[in-house]
Protein backbone atom coordinates (compact mmCIF):
# COMPACT_ATOMS: atom_id res chain seq x y z
CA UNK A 1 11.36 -31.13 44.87
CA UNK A 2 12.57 -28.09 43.65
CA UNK A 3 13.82 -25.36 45.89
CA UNK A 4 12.96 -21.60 45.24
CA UNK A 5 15.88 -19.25 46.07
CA UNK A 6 15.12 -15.20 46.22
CA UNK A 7 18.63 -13.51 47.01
CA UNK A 8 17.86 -9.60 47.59
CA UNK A 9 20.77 -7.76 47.06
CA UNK A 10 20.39 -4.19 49.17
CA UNK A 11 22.42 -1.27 47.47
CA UNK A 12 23.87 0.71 50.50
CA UNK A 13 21.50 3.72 50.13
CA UNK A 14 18.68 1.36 51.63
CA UNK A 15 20.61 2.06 54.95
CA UNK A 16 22.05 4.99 54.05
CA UNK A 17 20.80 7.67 51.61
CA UNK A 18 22.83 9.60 49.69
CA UNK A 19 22.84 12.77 47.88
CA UNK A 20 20.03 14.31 50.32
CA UNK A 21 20.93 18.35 50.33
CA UNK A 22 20.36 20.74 53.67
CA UNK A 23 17.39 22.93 52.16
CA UNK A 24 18.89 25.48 54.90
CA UNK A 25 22.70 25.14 54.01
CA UNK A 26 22.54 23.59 50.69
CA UNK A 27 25.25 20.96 51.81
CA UNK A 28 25.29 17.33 51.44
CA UNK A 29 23.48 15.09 54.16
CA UNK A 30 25.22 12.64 55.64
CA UNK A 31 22.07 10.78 57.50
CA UNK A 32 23.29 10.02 61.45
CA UNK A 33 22.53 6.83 63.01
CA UNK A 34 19.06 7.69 63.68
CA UNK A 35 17.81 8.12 60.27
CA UNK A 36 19.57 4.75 58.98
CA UNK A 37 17.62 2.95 61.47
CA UNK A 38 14.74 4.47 60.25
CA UNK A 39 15.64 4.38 56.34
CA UNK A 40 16.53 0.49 57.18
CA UNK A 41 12.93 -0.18 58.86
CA UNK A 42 11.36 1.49 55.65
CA UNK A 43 13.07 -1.08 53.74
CA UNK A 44 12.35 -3.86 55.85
CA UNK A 45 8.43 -3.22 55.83
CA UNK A 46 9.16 -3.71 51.77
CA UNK A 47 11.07 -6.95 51.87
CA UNK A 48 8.36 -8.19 54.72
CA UNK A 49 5.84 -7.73 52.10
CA UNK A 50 7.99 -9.18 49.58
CA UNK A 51 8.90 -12.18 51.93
CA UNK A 52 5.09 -12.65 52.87
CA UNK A 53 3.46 -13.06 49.58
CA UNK A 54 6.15 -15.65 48.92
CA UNK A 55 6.12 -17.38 52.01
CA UNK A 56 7.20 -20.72 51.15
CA UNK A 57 10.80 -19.67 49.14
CA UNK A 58 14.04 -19.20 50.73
CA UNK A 59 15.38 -16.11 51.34
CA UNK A 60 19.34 -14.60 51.73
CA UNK A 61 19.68 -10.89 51.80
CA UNK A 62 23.02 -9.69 50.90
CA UNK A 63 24.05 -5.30 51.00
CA UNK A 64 26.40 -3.08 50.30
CA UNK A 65 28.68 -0.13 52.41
CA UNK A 66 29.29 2.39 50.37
CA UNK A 67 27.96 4.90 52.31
CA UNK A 68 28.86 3.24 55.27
CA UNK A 69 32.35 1.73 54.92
CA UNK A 70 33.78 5.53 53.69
CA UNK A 71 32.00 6.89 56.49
CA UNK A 72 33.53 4.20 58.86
CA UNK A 73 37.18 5.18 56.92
CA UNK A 74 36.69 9.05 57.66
CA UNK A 75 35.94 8.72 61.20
CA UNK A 76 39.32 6.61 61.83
CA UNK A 77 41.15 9.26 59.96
CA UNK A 78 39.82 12.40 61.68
CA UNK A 79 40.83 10.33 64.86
CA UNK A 80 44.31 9.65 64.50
CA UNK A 81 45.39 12.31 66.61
CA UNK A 82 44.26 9.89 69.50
CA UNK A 83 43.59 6.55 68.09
CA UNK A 84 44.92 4.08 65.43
CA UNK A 85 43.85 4.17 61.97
CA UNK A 86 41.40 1.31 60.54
CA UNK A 87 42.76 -0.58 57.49
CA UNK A 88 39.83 -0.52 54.87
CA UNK A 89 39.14 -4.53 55.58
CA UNK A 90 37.94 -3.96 58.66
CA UNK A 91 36.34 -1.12 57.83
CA UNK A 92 34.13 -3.40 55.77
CA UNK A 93 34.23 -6.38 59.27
CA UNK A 94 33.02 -3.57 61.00
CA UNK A 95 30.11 -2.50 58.31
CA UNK A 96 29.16 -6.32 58.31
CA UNK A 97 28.16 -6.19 61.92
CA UNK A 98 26.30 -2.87 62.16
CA UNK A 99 24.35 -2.85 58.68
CA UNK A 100 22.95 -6.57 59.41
CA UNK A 101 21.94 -5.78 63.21
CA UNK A 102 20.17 -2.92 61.37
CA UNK A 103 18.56 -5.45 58.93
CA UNK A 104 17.97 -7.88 61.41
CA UNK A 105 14.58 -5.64 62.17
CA UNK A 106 13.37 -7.33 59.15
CA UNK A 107 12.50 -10.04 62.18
CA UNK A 108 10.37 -7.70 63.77
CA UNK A 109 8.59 -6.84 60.61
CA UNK A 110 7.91 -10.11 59.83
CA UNK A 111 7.13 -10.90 63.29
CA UNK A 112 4.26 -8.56 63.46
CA UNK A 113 2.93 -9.98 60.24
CA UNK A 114 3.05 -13.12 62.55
CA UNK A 115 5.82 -14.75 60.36
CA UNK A 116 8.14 -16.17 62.96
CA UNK A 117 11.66 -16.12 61.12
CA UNK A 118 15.10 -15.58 62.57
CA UNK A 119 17.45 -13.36 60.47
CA UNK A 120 20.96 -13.63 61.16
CA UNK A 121 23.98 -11.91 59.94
CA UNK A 122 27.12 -13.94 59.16
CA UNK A 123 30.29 -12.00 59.07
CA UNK A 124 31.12 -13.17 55.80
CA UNK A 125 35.25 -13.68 54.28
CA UNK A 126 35.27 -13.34 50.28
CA UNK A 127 38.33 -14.63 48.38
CA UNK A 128 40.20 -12.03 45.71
CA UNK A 129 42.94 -12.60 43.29
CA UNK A 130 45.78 -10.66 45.11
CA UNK A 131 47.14 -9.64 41.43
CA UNK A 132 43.34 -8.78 40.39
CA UNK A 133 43.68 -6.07 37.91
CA UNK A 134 41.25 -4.05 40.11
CA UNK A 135 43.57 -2.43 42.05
CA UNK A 136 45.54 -0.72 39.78
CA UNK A 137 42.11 1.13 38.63
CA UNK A 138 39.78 1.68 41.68
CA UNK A 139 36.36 2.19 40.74
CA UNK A 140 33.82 1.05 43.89
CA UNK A 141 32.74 4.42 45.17
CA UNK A 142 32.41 4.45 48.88
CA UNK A 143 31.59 7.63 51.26
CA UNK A 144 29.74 10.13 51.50
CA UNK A 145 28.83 12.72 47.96
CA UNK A 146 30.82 16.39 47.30
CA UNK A 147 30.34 18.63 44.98
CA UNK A 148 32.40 18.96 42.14
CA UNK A 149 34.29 21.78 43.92
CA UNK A 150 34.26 20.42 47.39
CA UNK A 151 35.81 16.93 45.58
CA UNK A 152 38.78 19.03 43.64
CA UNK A 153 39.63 20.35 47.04
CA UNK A 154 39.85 17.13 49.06
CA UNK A 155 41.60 15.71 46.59
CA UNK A 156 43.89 18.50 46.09
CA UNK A 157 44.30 18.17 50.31
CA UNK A 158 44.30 14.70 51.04
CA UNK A 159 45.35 12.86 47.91
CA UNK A 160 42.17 10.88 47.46
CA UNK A 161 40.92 9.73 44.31
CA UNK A 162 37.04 10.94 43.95
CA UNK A 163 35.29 10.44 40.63
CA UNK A 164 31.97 11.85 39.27
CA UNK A 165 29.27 9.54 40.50
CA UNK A 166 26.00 10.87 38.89
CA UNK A 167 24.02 14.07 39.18
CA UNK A 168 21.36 14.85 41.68
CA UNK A 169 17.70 16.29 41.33
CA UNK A 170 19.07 19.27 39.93
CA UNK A 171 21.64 18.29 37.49
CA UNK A 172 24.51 19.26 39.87
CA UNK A 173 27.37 16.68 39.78
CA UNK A 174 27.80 14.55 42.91
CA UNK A 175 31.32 13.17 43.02
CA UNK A 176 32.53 10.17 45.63
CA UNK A 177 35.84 8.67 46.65
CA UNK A 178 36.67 5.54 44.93
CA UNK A 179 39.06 2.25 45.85
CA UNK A 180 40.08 -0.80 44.30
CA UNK A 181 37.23 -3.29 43.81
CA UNK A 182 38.54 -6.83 42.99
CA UNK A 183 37.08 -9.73 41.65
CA UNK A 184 35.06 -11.91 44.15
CA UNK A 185 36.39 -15.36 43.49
CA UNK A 186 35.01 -17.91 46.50
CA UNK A 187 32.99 -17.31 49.69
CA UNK A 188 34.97 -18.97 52.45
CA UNK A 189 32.15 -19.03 55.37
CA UNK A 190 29.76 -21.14 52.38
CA UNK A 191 29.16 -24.16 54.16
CA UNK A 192 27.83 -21.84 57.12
CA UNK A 193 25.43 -19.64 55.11
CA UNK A 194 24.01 -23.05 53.17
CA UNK A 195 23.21 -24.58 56.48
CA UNK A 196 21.46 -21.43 58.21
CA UNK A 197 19.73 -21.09 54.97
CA UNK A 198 18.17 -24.93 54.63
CA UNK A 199 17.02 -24.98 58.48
CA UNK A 200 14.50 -21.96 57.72
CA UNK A 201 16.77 -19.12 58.46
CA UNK A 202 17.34 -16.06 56.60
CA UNK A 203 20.78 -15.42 56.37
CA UNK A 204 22.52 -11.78 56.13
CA UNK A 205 25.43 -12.18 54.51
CA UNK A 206 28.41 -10.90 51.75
CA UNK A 207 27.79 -7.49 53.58
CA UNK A 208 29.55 -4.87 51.77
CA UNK A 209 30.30 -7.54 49.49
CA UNK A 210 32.44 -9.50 51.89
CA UNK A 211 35.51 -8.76 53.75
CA UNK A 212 38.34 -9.49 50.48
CA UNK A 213 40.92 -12.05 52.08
CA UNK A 214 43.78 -13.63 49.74
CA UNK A 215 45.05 -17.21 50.02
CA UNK A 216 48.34 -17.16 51.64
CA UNK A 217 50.70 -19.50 49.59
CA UNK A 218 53.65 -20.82 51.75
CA UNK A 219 57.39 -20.60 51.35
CA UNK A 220 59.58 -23.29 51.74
CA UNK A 221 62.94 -22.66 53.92
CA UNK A 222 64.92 -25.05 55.55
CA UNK A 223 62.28 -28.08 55.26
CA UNK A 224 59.28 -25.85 56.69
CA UNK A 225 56.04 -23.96 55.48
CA UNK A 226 56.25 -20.61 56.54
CA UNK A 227 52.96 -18.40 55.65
CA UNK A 228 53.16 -15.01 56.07
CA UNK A 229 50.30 -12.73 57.16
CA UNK A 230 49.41 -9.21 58.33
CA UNK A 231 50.78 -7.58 61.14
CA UNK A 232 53.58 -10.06 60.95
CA UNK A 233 51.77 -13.12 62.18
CA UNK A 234 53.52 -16.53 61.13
CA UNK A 235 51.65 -20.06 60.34
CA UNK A 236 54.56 -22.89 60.37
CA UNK A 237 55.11 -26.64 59.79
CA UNK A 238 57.15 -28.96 58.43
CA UNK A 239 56.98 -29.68 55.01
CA UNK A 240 55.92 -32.32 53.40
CA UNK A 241 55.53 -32.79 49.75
CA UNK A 242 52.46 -34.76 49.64
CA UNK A 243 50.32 -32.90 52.21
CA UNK A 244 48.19 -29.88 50.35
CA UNK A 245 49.62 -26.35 51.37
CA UNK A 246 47.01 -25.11 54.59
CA UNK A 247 44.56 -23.07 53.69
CA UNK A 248 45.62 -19.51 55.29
CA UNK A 249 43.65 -16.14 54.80
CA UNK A 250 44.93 -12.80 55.41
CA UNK A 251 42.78 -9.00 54.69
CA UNK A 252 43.45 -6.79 51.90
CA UNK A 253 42.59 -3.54 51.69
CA UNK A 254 39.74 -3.09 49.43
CA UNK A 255 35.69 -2.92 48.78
CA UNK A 256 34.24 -6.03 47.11
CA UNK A 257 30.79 -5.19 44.71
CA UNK A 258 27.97 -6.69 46.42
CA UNK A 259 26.13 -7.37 43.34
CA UNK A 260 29.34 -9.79 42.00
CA UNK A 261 29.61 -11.34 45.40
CA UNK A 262 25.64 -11.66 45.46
CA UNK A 263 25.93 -13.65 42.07
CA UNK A 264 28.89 -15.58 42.81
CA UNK A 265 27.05 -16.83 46.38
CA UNK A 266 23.92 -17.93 43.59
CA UNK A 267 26.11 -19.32 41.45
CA UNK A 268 27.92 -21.31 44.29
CA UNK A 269 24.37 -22.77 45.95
CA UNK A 270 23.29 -23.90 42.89
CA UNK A 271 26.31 -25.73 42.04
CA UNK A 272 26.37 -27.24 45.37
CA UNK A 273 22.97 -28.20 45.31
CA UNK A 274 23.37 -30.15 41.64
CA UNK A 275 26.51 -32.26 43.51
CA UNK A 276 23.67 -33.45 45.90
CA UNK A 277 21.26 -34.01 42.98
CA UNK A 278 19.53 -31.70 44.25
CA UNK A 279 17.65 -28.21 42.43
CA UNK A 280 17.11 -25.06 43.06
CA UNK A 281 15.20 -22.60 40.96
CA UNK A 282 17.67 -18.95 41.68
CA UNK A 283 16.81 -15.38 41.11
CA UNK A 284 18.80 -12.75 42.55
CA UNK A 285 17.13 -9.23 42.96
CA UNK A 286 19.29 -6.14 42.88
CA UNK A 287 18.42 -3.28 44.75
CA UNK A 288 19.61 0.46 43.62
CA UNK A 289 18.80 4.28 43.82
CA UNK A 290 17.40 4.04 40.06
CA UNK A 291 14.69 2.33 37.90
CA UNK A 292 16.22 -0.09 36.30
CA UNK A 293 19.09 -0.27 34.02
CA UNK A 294 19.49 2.40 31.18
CA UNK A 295 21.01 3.14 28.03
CA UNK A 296 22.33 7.12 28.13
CA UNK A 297 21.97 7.31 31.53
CA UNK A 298 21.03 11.28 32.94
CA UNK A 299 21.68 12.47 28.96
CA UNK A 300 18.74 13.33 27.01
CA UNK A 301 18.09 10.86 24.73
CA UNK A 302 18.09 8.06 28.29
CA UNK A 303 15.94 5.07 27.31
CA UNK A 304 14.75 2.49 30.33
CA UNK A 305 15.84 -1.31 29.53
CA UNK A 306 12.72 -3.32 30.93
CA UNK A 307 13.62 -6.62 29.85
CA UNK A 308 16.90 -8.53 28.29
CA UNK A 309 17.87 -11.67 27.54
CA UNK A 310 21.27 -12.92 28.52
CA UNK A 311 22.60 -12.42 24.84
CA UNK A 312 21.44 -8.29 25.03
CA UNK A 313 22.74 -8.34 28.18
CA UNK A 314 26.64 -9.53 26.87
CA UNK A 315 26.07 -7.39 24.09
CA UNK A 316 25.51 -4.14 26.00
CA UNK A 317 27.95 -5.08 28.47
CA UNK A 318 31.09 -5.62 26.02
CA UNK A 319 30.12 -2.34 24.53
CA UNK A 320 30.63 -0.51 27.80
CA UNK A 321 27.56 1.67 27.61
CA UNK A 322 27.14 0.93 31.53
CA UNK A 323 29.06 2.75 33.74
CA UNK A 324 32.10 1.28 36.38
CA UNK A 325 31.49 1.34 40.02
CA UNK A 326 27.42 1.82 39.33
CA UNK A 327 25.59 -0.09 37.02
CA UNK A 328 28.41 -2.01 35.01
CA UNK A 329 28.81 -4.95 38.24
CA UNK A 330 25.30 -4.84 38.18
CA UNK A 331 25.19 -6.17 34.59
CA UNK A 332 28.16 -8.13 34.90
CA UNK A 333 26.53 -10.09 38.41
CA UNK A 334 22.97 -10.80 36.01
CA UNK A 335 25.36 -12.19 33.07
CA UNK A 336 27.73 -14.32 35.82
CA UNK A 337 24.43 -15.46 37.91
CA UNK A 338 22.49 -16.78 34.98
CA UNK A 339 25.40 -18.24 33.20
CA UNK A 340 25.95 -20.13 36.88
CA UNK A 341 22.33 -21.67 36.88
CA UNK A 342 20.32 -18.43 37.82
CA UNK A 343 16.84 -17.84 36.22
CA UNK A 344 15.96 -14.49 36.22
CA UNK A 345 17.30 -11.32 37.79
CA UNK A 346 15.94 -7.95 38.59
CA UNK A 347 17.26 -4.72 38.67
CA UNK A 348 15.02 -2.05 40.93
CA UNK A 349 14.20 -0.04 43.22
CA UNK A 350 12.58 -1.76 46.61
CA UNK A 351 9.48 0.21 46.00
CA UNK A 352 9.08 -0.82 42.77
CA UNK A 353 9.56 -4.43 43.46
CA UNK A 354 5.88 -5.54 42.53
CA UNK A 355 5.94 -3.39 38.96
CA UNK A 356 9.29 -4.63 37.83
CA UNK A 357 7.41 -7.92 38.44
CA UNK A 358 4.65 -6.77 36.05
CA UNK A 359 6.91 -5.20 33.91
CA UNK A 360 6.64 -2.02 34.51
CA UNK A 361 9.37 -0.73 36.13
CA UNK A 362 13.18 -1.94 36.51
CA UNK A 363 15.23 -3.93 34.37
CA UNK A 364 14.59 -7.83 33.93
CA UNK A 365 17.05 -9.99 32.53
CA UNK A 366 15.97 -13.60 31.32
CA UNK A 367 18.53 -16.39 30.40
C-alpha cells in the first residue's frame, strides 16, 4: 500500500516574526520569548487543522532559524565581556532544541482535537561539502531586520555583512545579516527520523536546516589514522588498507536552508522506501512570509506564479529571476524534491494552506 508523506517546512517567521515596527518608536520588533510562544501556538492551531482533515498521512515538520539563530549569535556576542562566544553551529544545536519544544505544542493542539500524537524533535546533523562554493558568497539571512541606515552603521562598526532583504508595508528597505549557506548533502540522524516517523510519530526535525557537519577524512602517519576535529579532539587507529576510513563528523560554522534540507530528507525517504519495495506518495509544503512565488517581486509590474510544472520551474530558476537567500532555495528544494520522487510541492503562507490547495493562493509546482 502506498504511503502518503506531507513534510511542512516552517519558514522561521512562524516562530518568530519579523519586520513588525514599534508604532510608538518606529523601531524594529524583535518579538521576546513570550510572543514566539504565542506566534508558534497560532501556527500550530493551522497545522492541527491541516493534520486533522488528513488524518491518516504521515507527517514530518521541518523549520528554519533565521530569526532565531542571529538572535542566539547576538546575545553570545554582547556577552563576551563575561562569557565565551558561541560558534554559529551551535548556535543552530541550540535553535534545534528551543524552536521544536516550541512546536512540540502542536501535541496539545492536536490533543484537544482528541488526536493523540506524540511530536518529537530530533536534534538533527546535516552533511556539507567543506569546499561548497557557499561560503565564499554568504547569502542565508539570519537575525533580526535594520534599516538601511541602521545596517550601513553596523556594518561600518562590526564588520558584518547585511544585505537588503525585502521592503516592509511601507516600501522602506529592511536589510539582515547574511552567512554562508552550503549545500545540504546527507542527513546523518536518517535512520532515526524514518523509524519515529513509521511507528506513528511526528518527527521535528532538520531544524534550522540541520546543524552542517563535514566528514573528517583521516591522515595517515606512521601506520595510523589520525582524524582531526574541533577544539583539537583526535580519533586514532591503526591503519589498515582494507578497512573503510571511520566515519567522523566535526561542526562548521554556517546556516543550512531549510527548504534544501527539507527536500533532500523527501528525496532520501523515498529512495529508501523504493530499496524496500516499498512507496510513498511525497509532497513537501513550504511555509513563508509571502503568497506564493513571484515574478518581479515588490516592483510594479509583480505577477503571482499559481502553478508550474517542473520544466517552468528549471526555466525560471536558471534565469535567476528568484532571489538568493529568499525564494531562490525555495525553487531550487521544489526542482531537487520532485526530481527525487516528490509529487507536488507548495509554496504558502500557513493561512492560506486550504486556497493554495484550491488554487487560489501560493505557488504549486507539479512534476
Amino acid at each position: 500500500m502506498t504511503k502518503r508523506l506531507k513534510i511542512l517546512a516552517l519558514g522561521g517567521n512562524e516562530v518568530s516574526p519579523s519586520g513588525t515596527v514599534d508604532l510608538i518608536t518606529g523601531k524594529l520588533i524583535v518579538p521576546d520569548i513570550s510572543e514566539q510562544w504565542r506566534k508558534t501556538a497560532e501556527t500550530c492551531e493551522l497545522l492541527a487543522n491541516l493534520i486533522e482533515e488528513n488524518i491518516d498521512d504521515l507527517f514530518i515538520l521541518t523549520h528554519g532559524n533565521g530569526p532565531q539563530v542571529g538572535n542566539v549569535l547576538l546575545r553570545s556576542e554582547y556577552a563576551q565581556p563575561i562569557l565565551h562566544h558561541l560558534p554559529l553551529d551551535v548556535c543552530d544545536a541550540d535553535t534545534q532544541g528551543a524552536m521544536g519544544y516550541m512546536l512540540a505544542q502542536l501535541t496539545n493542539a492536536l490533543s484537544i482535537r482528541g488526536k493523540n500524537r506524540t511530536v518529537a524533535e530530533t536534534i538533527t546533523r546535516v552533511v556539507i561539502d567543506k569546499n561548497d562554493p557557499g561560503f565564499l558568497n554568504p547569502s542565508k539571512f539570519i537575525g533580526p531586520s535594520y534599516s538601511k541606515k541602521d545596517a550601513e552603521e553596523r556594518q561600518h562598526q562590526d564588520g558584518r555583512v547585511l544585505k537588503f532583504y525585502k521592503k516592509d508595508e511601507n516600501g522602506e528597505e529592511l536589510w539582515r545579516w547574511v552567512v554562508p549557506s552550503p549545500i545540504p548533502v546527507d542527513i546523518v540522524e536518517i535512520d532515526l527520523i524514518e523509524n519515529n516517523l513509521f511507528s506513528g510519530i511526528i518527527p521535528i526535525v532538520v531544524g534550522g536546516g540541520g546543524i552542517p557537519v563535514i566528514q573528517v577524512m583521516p591522515e595517515i602517519i606512521n601506520n595510523e589514522e589520525i582524524y582531526e576535529c574541533n577544539y583539537n579532539i583526535m580519533y586514532k587507529r591503526k591503519f589498515e588498507p582494507e578497512v573503510p576510513p571511520a566515519i567522523i563528523y566535526s561542526g562548521v560554522e554556517a546556516v543550512i536552508d531549510k527548504d534544501l534540507a527539507s527536500g533532500l530528507l523527501g528525496t532520501m525517504l523515498i529512495n529508501r522506501a523504493k530499496k524496500r519495495d516499498e512507496s510513498i506518495e511525497a509532497e513537501l509544503m513550504i511555509f513563508t512570509d509571502v503568497d506564493g512565488a513571484k515574478l518581479n517581486y515588490q516592483k510594479p509590474n509583480q505577477t503571482d506564479l499559481r502553478h508550474l510544472n517542473l520544466g517552468e520551474a528549471i526555466d525560471l530558476y536558471e534565469k535567476n529571476v528568484f532571489p538568493a537567500g529568499s525564494m531562490g532555495p525555495k525553487i531550487k528544494a521544489a526542482i531537487d524534491f520532485i526530481r527525487g520522487g516528490g509529487k507536488k510541492v507548495y509554496i504558502t503562507k500557513v493561512d492560506l494552506t486550504q486556497k493554495t490547495f484550491e488554487g487560489k493562493a501560493g505557488t504549486t509546482i507539479n512534476a
